[in-house]
C-alpha atoms as a PDB file:
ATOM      1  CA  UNK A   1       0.000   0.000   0.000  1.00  0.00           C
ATOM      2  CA  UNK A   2       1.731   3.463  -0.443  1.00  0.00           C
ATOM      3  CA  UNK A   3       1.362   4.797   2.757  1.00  0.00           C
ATOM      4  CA  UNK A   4       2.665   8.314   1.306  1.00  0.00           C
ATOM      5  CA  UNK A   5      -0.363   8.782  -0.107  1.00  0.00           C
ATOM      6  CA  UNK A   6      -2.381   8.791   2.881  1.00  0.00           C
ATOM      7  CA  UNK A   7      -2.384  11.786   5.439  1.00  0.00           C
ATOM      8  CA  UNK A   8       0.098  11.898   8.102  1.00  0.00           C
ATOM      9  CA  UNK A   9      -3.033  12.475  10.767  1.00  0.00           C
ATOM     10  CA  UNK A  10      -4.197   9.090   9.561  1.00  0.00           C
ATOM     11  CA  UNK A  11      -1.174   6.883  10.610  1.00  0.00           C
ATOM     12  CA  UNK A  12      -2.044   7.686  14.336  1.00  0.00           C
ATOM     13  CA  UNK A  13      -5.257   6.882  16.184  1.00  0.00           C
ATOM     14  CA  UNK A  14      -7.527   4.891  15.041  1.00  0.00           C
ATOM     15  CA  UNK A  15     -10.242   6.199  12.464  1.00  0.00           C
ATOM     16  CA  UNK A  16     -13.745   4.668  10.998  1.00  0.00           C
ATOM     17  CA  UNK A  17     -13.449   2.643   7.773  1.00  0.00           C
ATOM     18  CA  UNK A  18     -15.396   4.676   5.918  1.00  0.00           C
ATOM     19  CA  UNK A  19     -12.417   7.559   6.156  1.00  0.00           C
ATOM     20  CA  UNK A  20     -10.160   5.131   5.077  1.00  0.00           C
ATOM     21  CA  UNK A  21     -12.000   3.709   2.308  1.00  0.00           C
ATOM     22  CA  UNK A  22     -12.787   7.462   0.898  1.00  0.00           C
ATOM     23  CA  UNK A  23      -8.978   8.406   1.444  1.00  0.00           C
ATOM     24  CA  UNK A  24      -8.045   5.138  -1.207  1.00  0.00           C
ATOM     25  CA  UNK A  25      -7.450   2.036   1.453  1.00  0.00           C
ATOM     26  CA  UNK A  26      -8.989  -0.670   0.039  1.00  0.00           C
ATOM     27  CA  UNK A  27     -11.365  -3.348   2.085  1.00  0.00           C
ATOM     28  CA  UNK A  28      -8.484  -6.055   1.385  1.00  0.00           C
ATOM     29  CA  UNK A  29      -5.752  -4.022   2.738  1.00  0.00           C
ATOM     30  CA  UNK A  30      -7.923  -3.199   5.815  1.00  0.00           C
ATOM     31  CA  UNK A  31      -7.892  -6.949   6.581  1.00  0.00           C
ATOM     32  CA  UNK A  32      -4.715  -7.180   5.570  1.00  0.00           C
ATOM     33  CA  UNK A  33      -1.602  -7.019   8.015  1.00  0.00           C
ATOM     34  CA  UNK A  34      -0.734  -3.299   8.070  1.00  0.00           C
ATOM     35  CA  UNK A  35      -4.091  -2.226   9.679  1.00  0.00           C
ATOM     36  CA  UNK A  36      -5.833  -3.516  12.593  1.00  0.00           C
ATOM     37  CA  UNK A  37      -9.376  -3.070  14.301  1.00  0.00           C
ATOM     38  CA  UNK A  38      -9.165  -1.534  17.105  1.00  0.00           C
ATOM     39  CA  UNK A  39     -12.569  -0.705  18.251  1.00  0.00           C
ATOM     40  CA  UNK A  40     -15.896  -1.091  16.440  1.00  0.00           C
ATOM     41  CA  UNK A  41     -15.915   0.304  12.770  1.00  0.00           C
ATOM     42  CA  UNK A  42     -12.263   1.820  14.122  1.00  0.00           C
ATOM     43  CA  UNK A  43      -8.907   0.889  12.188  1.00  0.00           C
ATOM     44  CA  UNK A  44      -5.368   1.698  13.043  1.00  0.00           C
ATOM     45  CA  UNK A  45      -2.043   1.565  11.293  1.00  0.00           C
ATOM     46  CA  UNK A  46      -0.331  -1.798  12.413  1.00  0.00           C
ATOM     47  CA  UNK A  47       3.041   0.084  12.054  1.00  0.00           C
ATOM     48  CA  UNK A  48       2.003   3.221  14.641  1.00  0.00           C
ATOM     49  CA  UNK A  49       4.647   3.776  17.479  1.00  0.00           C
ATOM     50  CA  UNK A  50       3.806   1.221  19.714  1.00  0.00           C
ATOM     51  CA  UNK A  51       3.841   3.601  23.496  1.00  0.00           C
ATOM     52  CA  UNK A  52       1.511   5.235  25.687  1.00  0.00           C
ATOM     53  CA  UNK A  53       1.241   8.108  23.877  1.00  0.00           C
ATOM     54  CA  UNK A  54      -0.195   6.216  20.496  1.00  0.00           C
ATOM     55  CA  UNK A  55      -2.929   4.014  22.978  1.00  0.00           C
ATOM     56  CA  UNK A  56      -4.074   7.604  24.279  1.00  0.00           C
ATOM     57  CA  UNK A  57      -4.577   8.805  21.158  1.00  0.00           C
ATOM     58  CA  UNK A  58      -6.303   5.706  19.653  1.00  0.00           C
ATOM     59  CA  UNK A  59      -8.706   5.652  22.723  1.00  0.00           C
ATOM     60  CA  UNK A  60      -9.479   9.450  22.382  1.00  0.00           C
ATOM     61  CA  UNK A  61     -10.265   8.936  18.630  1.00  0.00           C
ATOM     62  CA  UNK A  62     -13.707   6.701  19.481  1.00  0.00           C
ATOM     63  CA  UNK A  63     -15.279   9.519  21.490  1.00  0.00           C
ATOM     64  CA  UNK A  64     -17.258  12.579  20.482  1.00  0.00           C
ATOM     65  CA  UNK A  65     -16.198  15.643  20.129  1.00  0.00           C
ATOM     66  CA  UNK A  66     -15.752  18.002  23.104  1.00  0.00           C
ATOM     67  CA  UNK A  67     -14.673  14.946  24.518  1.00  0.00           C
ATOM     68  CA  UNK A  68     -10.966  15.434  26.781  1.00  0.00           C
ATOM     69  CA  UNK A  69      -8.467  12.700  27.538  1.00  0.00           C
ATOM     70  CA  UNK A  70      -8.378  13.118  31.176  1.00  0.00           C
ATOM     71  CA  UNK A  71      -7.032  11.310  34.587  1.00  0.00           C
ATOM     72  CA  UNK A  72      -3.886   9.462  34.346  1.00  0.00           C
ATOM     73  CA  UNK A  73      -3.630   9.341  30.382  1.00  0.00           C
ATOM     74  CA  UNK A  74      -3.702  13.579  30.393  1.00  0.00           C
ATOM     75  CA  UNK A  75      -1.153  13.804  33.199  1.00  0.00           C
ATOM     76  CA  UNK A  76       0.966  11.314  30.574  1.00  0.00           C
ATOM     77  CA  UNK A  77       0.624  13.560  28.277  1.00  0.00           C
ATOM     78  CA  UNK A  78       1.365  16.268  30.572  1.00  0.00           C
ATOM     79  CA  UNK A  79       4.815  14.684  30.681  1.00  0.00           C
ATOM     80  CA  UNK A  80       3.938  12.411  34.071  1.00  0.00           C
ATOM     81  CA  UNK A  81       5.563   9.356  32.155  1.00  0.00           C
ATOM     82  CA  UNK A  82       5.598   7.495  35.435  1.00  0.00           C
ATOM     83  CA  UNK A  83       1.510   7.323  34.972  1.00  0.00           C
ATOM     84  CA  UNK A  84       1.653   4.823  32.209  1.00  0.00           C
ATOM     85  CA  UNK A  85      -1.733   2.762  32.315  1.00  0.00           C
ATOM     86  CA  UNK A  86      -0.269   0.059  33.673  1.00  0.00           C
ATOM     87  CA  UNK A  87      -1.590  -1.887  36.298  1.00  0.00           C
ATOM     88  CA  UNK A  88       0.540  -3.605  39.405  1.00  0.00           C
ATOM     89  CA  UNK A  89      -0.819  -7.216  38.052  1.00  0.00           C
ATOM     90  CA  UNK A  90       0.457  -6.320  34.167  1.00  0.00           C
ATOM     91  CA  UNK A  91      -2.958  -5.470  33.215  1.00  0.00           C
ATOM     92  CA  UNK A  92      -3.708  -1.753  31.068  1.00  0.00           C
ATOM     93  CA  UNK A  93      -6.191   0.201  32.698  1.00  0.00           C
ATOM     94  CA  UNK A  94      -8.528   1.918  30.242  1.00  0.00           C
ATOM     95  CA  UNK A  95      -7.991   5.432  29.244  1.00  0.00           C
ATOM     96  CA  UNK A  96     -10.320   8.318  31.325  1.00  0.00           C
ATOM     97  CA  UNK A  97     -11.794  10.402  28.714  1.00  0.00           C
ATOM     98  CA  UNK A  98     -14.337  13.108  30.169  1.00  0.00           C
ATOM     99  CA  UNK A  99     -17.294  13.412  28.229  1.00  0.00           C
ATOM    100  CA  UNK A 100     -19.845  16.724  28.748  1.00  0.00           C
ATOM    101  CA  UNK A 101     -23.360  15.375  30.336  1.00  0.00           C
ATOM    102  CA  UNK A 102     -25.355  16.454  27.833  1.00  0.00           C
ATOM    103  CA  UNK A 103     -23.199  14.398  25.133  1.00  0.00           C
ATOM    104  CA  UNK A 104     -24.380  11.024  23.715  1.00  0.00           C
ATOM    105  CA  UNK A 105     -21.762   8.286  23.224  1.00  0.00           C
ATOM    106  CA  UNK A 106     -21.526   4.300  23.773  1.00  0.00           C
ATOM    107  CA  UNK A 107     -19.374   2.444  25.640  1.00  0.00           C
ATOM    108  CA  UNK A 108     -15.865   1.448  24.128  1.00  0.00           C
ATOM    109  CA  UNK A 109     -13.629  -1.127  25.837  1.00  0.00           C
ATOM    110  CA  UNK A 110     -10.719   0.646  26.009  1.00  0.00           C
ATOM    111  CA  UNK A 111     -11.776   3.763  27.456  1.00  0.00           C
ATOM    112  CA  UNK A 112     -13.811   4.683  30.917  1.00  0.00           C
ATOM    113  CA  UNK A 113     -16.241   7.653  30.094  1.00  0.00           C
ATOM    114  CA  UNK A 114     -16.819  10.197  33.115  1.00  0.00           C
ATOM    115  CA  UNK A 115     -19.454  12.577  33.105  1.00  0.00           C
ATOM    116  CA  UNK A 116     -18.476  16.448  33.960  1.00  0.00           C
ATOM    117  CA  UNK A 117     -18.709  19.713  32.746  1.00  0.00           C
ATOM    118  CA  UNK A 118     -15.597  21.609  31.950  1.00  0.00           C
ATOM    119  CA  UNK A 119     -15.164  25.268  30.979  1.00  0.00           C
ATOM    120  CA  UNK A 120     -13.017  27.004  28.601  1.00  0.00           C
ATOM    121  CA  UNK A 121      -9.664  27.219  31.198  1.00  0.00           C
ATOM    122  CA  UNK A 122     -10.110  23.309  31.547  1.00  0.00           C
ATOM    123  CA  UNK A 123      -8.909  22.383  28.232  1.00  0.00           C
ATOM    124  CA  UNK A 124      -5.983  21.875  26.614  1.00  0.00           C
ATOM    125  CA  UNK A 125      -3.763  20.076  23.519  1.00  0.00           C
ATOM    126  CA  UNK A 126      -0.874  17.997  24.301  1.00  0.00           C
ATOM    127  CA  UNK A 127       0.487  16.197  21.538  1.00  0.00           C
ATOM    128  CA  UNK A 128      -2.388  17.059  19.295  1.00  0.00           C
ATOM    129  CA  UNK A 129      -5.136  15.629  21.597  1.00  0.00           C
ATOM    130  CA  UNK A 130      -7.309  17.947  23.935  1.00  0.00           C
ATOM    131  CA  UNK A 131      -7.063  17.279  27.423  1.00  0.00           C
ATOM    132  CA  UNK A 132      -8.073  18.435  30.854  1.00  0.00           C
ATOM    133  CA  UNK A 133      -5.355  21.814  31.930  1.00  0.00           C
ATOM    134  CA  UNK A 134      -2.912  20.681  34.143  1.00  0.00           C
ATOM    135  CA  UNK A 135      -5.059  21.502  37.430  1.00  0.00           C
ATOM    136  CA  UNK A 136      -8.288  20.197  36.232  1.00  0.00           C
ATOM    137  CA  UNK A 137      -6.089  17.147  35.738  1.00  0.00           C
ATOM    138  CA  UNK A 138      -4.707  17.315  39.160  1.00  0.00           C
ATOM    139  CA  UNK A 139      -8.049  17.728  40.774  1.00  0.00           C
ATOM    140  CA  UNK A 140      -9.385  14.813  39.017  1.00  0.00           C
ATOM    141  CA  UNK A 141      -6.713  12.859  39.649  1.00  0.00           C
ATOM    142  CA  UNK A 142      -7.659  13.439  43.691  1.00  0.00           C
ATOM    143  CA  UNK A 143     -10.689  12.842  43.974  1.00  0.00           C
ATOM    144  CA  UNK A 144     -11.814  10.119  41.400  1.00  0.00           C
ATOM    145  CA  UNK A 145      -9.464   7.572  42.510  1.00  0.00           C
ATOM    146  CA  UNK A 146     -10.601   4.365  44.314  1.00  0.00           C
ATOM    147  CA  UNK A 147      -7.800   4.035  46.599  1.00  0.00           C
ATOM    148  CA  UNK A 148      -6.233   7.477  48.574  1.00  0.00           C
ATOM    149  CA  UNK A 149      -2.995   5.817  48.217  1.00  0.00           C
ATOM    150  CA  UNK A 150      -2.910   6.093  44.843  1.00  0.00           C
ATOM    151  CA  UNK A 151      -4.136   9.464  44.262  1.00  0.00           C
ATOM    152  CA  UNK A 152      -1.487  10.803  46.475  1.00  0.00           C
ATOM    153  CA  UNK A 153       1.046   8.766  44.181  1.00  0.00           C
ATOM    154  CA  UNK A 154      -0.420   9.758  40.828  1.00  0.00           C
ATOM    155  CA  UNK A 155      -0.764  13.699  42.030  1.00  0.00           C
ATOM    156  CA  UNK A 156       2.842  13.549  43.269  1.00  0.00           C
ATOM    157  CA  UNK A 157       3.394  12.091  39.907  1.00  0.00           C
ATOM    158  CA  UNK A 158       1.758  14.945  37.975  1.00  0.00           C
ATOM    159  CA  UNK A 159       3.782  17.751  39.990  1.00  0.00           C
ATOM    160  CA  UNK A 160       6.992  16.202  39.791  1.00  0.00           C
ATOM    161  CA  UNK A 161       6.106  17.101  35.658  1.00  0.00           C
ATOM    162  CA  UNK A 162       4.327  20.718  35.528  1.00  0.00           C
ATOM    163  CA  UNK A 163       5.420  23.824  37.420  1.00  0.00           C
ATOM    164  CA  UNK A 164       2.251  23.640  39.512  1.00  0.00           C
ATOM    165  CA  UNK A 165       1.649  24.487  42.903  1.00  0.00           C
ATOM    166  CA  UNK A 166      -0.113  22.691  45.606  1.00  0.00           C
ATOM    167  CA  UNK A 167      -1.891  26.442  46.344  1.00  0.00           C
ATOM    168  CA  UNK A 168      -3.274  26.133  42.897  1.00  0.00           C
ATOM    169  CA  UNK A 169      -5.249  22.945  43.040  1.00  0.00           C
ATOM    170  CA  UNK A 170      -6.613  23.812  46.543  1.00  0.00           C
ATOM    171  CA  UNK A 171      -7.691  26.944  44.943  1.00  0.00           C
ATOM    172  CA  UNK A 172      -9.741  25.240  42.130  1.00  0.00           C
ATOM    173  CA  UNK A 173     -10.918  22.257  44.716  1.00  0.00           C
ATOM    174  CA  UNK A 174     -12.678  25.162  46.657  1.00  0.00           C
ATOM    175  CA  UNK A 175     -13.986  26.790  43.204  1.00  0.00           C
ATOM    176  CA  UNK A 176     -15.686  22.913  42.562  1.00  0.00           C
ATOM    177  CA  UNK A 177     -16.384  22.261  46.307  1.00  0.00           C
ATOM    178  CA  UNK A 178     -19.870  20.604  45.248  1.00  0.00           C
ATOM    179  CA  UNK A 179     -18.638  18.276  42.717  1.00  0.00           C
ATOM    180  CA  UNK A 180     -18.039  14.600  43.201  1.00  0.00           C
ATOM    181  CA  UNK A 181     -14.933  13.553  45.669  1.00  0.00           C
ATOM    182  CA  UNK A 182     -14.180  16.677  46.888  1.00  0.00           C
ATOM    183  CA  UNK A 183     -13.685  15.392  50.477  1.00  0.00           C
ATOM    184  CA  UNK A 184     -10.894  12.806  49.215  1.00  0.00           C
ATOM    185  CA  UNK A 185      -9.150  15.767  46.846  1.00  0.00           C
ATOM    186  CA  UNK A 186      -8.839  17.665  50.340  1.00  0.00           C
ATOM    187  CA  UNK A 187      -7.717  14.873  52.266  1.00  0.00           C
ATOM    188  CA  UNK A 188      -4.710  14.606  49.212  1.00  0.00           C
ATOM    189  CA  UNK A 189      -3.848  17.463  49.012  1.00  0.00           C
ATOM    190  CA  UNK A 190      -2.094  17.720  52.854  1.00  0.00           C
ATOM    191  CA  UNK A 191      -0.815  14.046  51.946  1.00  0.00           C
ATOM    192  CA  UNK A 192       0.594  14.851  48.591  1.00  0.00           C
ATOM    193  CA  UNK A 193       4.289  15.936  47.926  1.00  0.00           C
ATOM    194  CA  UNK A 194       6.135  17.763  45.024  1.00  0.00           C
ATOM    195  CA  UNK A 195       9.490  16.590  46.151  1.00  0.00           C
ATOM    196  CA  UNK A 196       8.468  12.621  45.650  1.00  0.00           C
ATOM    197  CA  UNK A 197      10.934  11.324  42.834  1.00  0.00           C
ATOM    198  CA  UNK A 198       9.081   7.988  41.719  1.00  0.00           C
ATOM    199  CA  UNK A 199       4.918   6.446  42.421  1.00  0.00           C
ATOM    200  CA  UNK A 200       6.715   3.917  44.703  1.00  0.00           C
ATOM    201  CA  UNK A 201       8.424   6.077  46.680  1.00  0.00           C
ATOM    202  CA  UNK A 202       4.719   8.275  46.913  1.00  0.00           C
ATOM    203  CA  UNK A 203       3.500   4.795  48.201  1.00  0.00           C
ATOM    204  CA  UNK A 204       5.954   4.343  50.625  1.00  0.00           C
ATOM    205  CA  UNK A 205       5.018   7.173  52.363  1.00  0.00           C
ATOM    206  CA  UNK A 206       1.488   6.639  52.924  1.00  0.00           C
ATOM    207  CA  UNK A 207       1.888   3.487  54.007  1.00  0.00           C
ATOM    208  CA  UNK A 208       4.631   5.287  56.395  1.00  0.00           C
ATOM    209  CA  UNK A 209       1.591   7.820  57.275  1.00  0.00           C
ATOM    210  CA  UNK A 210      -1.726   5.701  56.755  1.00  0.00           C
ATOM    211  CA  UNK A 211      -0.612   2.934  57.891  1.00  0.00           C
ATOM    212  CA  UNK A 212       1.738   2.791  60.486  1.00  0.00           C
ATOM    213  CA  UNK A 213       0.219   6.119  61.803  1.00  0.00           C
ATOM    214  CA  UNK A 214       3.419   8.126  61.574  1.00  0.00           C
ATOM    215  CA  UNK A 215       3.853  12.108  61.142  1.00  0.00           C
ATOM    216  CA  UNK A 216       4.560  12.921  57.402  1.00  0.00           C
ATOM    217  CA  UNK A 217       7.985  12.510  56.829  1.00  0.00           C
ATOM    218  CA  UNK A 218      10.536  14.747  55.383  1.00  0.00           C
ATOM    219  CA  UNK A 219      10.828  14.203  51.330  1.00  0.00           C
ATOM    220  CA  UNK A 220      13.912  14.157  49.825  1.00  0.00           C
ATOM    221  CA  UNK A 221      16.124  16.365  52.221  1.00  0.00           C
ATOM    222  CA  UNK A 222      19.968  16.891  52.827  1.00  0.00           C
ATOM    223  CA  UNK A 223      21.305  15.270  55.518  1.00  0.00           C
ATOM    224  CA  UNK A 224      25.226  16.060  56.392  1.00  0.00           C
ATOM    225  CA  UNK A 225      26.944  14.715  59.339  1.00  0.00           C
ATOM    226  CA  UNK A 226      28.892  17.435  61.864  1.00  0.00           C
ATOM    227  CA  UNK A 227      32.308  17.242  60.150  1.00  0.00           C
ATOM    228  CA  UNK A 228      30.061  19.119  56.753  1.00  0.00           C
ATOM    229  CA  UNK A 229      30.258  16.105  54.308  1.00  0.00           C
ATOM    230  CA  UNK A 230      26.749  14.965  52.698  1.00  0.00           C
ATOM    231  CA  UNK A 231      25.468  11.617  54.605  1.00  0.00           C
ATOM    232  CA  UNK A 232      22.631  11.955  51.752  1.00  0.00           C
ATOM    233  CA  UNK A 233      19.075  13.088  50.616  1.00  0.00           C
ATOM    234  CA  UNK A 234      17.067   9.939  51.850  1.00  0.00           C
ATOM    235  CA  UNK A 235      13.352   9.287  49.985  1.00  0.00           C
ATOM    236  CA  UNK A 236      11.502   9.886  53.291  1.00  0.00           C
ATOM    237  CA  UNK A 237      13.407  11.148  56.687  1.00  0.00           C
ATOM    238  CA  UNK A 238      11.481  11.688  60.244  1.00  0.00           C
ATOM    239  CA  UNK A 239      13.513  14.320  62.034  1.00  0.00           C
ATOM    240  CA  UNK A 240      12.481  13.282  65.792  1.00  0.00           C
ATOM    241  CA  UNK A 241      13.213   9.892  65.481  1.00  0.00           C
ATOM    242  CA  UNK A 242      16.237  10.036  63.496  1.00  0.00           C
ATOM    243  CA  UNK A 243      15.050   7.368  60.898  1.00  0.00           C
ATOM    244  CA  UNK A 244      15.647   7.093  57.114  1.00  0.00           C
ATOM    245  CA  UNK A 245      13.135   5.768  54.634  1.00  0.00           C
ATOM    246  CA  UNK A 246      14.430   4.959  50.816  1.00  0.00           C
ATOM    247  CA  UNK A 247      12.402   2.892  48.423  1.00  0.00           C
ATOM    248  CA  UNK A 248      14.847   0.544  46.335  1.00  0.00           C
ATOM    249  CA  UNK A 249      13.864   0.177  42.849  1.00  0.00           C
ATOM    250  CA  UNK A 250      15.184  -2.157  40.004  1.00  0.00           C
ATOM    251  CA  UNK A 251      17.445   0.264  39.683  1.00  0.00           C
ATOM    252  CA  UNK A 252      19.098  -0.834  43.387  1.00  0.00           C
ATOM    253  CA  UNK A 253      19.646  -4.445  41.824  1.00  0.00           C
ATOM    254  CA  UNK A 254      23.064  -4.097  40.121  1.00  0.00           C
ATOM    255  CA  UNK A 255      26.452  -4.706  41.586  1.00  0.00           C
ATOM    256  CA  UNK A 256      27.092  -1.363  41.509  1.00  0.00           C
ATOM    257  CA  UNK A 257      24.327   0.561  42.856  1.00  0.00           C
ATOM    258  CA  UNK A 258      24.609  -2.168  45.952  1.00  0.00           C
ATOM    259  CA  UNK A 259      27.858  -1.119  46.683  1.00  0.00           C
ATOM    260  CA  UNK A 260      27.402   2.605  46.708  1.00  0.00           C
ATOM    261  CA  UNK A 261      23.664   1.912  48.942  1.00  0.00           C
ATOM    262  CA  UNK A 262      25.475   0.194  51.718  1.00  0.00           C
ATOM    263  CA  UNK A 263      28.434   2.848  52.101  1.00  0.00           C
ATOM    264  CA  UNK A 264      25.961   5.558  52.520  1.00  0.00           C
ATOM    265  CA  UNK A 265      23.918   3.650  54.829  1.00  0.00           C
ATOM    266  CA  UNK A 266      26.690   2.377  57.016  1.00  0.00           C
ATOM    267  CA  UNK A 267      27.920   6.359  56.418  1.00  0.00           C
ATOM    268  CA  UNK A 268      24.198   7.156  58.292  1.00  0.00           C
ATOM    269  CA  UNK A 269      24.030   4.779  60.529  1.00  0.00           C
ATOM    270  CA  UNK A 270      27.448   6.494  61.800  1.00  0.00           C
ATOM    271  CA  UNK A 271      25.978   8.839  62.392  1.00  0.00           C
ATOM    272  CA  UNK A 272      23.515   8.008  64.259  1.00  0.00           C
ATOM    273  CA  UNK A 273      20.431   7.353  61.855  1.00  0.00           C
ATOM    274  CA  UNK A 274      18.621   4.149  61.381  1.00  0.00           C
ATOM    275  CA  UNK A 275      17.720   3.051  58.044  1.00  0.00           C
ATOM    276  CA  UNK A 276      14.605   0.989  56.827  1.00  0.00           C
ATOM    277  CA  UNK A 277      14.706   0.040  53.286  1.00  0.00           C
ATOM    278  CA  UNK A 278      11.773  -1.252  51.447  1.00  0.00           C
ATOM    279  CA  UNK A 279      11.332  -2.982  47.691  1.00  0.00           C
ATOM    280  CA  UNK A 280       8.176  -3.660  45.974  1.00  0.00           C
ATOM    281  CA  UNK A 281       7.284  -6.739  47.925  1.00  0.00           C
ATOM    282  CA  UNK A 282       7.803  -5.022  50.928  1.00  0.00           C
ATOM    283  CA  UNK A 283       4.777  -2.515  49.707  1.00  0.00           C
ATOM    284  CA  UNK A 284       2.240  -5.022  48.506  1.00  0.00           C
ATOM    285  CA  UNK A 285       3.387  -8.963  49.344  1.00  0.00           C
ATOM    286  CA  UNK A 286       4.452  -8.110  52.874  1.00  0.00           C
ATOM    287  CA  UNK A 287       2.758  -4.996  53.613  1.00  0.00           C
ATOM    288  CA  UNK A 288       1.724  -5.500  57.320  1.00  0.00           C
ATOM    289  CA  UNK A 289       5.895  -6.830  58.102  1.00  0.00           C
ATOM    290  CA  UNK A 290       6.884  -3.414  56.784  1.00  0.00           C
ATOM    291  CA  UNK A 291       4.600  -1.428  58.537  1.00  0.00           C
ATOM    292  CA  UNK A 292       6.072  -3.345  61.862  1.00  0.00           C
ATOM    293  CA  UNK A 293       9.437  -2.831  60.800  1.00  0.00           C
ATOM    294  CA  UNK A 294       8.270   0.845  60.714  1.00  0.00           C
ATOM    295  CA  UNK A 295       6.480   1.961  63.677  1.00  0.00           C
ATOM    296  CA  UNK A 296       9.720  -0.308  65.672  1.00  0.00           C
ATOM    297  CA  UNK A 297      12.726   1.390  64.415  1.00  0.00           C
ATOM    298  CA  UNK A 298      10.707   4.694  64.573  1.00  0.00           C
ATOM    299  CA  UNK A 299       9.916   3.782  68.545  1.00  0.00           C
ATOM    300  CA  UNK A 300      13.901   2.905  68.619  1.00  0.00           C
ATOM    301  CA  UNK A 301      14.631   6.212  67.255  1.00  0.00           C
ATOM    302  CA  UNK A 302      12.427   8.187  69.723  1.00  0.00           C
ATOM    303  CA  UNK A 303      14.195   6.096  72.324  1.00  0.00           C
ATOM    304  CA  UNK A 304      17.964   6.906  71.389  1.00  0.00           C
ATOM    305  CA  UNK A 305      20.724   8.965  73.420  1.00  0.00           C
ATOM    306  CA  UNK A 306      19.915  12.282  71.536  1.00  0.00           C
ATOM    307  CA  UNK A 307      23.721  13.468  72.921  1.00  0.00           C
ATOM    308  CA  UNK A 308      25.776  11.570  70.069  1.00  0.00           C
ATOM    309  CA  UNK A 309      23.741  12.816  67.503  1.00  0.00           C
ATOM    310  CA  UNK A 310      26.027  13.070  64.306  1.00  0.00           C
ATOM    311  CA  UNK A 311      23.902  14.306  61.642  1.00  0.00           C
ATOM    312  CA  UNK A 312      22.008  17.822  60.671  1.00  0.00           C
ATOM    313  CA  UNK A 313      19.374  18.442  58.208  1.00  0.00           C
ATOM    314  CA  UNK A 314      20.071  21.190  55.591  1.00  0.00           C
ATOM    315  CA  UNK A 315      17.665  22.927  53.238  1.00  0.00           C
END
């Protein structure tokens, strides 16, 4: 088929066969190999870029118009690349596309249709594909998710990507204070953090703070010891207790990074810190064992001779 011929708009997301047909594809080539249904009366080009970006866009193709990609797939496109659809079992989760009330549309498979209004400042292009703005996105993000754990971590997620300020989305909650999950969206918004560097580390904290009851930590801080020399800039730090909190990722695996992760934490424990590490079994498989290993070497650390302390925290 000679692709060429064919406009560029049409090689990404998926479109109705009746386009195609009028644009020259022909009904064999449709069921041939370089095009693929991906909805009902929807074709895409087999040879699209296979990432998140292209399942967005083929999702928010099926939808009417005035229709915004919204929820995790807009902060993705926002630049929040660590919100990638992906479930923690492997599974996709469908894309959120936010659909006016008065609209009519069916249900598609790969998408999950929520009804709102949105004005003019809550809509956006990124990549060629209107989404929610950046706080609408936020906002949504709070307060429609089933679990406040994961709000907090996608949130986190979305600041970590756009110059936005905590101020701002507690603003616009309060402008929307009668729509749905406003409650939770408060409740995340004094739980979420700017300074979080990956989702895991986001969900170590709350189960540092939700579940083993804690005070929220310090994110991402300096810690030196007396003699000047940086000890670190641990994931989550509680000042009072004197205890350290870093999330190893796959990242942590190699020979390498091994090496340089026990200097620094024999370097804190010098010092006088203690040091709980956790891995992604640790937040899911064996959950309850690492909030106890939690809550104990905090209680240790509230316990400790205060007079040796070896260790400052710096801005």
């Amino acid at each position: 088929m000679r692709i060429h011929h064919l406009p560029d708009e049409v090689l990404t997301g998926a479109h109705p066969r009746a386009r195609l047909l009028r644009l020259g594809v022909t009904r064999h080539q449709l069921d041939g190999a370089d095009w693929r249904q991906t909805e009902h009366d929807r074709w895409a080009w087999a040879k699209a870029a296979d990432n998140v970006t292209e399942r967005i866009r083929q999702a928010s193709t099926v939808l009417p118009g005035q229709s915004l990609v919204s929820g995790w797939a807009a902060a993705h496109l926002w630049g929040a690349v660590d919100l990638d659809g992906e479930r923690h079992d492997g599974g996709s989760l469908p894309v959120p596309i936010t659909v006016p009330r008065h609209v009519v549309c069916r249900r598609h498979r790969a998408v999950e249709v929520f009804r709102s209004t949105c004005q003019a400042e809550d809509v956006d292009v990124r990549s060629g594909i209107p989404v929610t703005s950046a706080v609408r996105t936020a906002f949504d993000l709070a307060r429609l998710a089933d679990d406040i754990r994961e709000a907090v971590a996608q949130v986190d997620a979305l600041l970590r990507a756009v110059p936005l300020e905590l101020e701002q989305i507690a603003e616009y909650v309060e402008r929307h204070r009668r729509s749905r999950g406003v409650p939770q969206a408060r409740r995340v918004l004094t739980l979420a953090s700017s300074r979080a560097r990956s989702c895991q580390e986001s969900r170590m904290r709350m189960m540092w703070v939700l579940d083993a009851g804690l005070p929220p930590p310090l994110v991402n801080v300096r810690l030196m010891n007396v003699q000047g020399h940086l000890l670190g800039m641990p994931d989550l730090f509680d000042e009072a207790a004197g205890l350290v909190g870093e999330y190893d990722g796959r990242h942590h695996a190699s020979a390498v990074q091994r090496s340089v992760d026990s200097q620094r934490q024999e370097a804190m424990e010098g010092a006088g810190l203690l040091v709980v590490r956790l891995t992604a079994p640790d937040l899911i498989t064996h959950r309850l064992r690492s909030v106890f290993r939690i809550k104990r070497l905090h209680a240790r650390g509230l316990a400790r001779d205060r007079t040796d302390q070896g260790w400052v925290v710096v801005p």
